[in-house]
Each structure stands twice: as C-alpha cells, then as structure tokens.
Protein backbone atom coordinates (compact mmCIF):
# COMPACT_ATOMS: atom_id res chain seq x y z
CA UNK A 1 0.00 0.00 0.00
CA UNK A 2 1.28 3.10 -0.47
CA UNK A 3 1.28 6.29 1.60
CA UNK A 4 -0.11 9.31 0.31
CA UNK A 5 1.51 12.31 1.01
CA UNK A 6 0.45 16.00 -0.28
CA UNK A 7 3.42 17.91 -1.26
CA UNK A 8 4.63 20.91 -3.61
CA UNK A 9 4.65 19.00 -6.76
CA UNK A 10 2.10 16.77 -8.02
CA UNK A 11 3.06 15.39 -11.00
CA UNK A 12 2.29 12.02 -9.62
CA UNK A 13 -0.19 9.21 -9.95
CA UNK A 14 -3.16 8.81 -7.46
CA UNK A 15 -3.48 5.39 -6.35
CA UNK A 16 -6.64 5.69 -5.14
CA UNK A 17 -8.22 5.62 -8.19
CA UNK A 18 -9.54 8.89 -8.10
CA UNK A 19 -8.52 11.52 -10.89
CA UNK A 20 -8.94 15.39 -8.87
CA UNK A 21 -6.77 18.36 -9.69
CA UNK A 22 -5.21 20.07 -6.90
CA UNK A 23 -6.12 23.57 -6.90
CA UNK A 24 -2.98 25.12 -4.52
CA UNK A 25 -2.63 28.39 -6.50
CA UNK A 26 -2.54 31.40 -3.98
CA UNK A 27 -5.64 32.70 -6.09
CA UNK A 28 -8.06 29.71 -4.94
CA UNK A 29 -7.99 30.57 -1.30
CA UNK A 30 -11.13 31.43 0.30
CA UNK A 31 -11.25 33.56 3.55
CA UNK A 32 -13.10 32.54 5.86
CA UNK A 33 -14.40 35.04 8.48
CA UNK A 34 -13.75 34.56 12.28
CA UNK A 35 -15.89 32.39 14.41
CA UNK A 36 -17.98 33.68 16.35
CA UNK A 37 -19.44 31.83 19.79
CA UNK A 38 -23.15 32.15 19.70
CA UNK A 39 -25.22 32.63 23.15
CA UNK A 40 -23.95 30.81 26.17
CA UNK A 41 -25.80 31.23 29.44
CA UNK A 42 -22.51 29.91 31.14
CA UNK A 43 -20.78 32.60 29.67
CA UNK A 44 -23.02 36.00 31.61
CA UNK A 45 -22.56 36.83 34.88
CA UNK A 46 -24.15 36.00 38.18
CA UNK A 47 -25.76 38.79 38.32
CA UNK A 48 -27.23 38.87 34.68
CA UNK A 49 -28.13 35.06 35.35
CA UNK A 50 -30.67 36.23 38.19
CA UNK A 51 -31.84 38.90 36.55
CA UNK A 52 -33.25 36.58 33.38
CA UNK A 53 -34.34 33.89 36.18
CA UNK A 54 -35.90 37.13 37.87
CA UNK A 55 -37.69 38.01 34.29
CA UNK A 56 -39.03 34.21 33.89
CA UNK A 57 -40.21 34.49 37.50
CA UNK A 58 -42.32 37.98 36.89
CA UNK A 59 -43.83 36.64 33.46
CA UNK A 60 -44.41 33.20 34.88
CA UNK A 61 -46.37 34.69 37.93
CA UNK A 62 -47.72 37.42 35.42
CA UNK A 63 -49.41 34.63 34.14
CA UNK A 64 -50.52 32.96 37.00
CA UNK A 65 -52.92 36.36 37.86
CA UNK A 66 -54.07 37.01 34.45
CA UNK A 67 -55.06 33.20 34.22
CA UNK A 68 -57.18 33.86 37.72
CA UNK A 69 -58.92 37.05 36.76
C-alpha cells in the first residue's frame, strides 16, 4: 500500500483511483471570516443570570394572575 503524502509538486499518480486536480494556486484561497461563539448562558454573569431567572419568574407569575382574573 502506499502512503499518500500531499506535497509541492504533483506530478504524480493517485493510487486511489480517483482523478482530482489540486487547486494550490494562492488565487483559490477562500477567507473565511472569524468564528464567532453564539449565546452561552454559562458565559453571563451571576448577576445577569438572576436577573433573566428574575424576568421568567415575573412573566411566569404574570401569568398565574391574568389566568385567575
């Protein structure tokens, strides 16, 4: 079996059976932008963690009296 290695030249046979052109011209890159982490509740502070359990609290119990009336 033979190893296959991607290098500078390739002028060589696949041996995988495949037949692909290797695009490593300087003009085929694509840039790619930066990731970005979505929203993480682990990631806010205490504080901001009770005040959206606070919120959920106030508009579950908001609920609870408009449901009675």
């Amino acid at each position: 079996m033979q190893d296959h290695h991607h290098s500078a030249s390739h002028d060589h046979g696949h041996a995988h059976g495949y037949s692909h052109a290797h695009g490593h011209a300087a003009a085929a890159q694509i840039l790619a932008r930066p990731a970005v982490p979505g929203f993480s509740l682990l990631r806010l502070s205490a504080g901001q963690r009770l005040a959206g359990a606070g919120l959920i609290v106030l508009a579950l119990w908001g609920a609870v009296f408009w449901a009675l009336q």
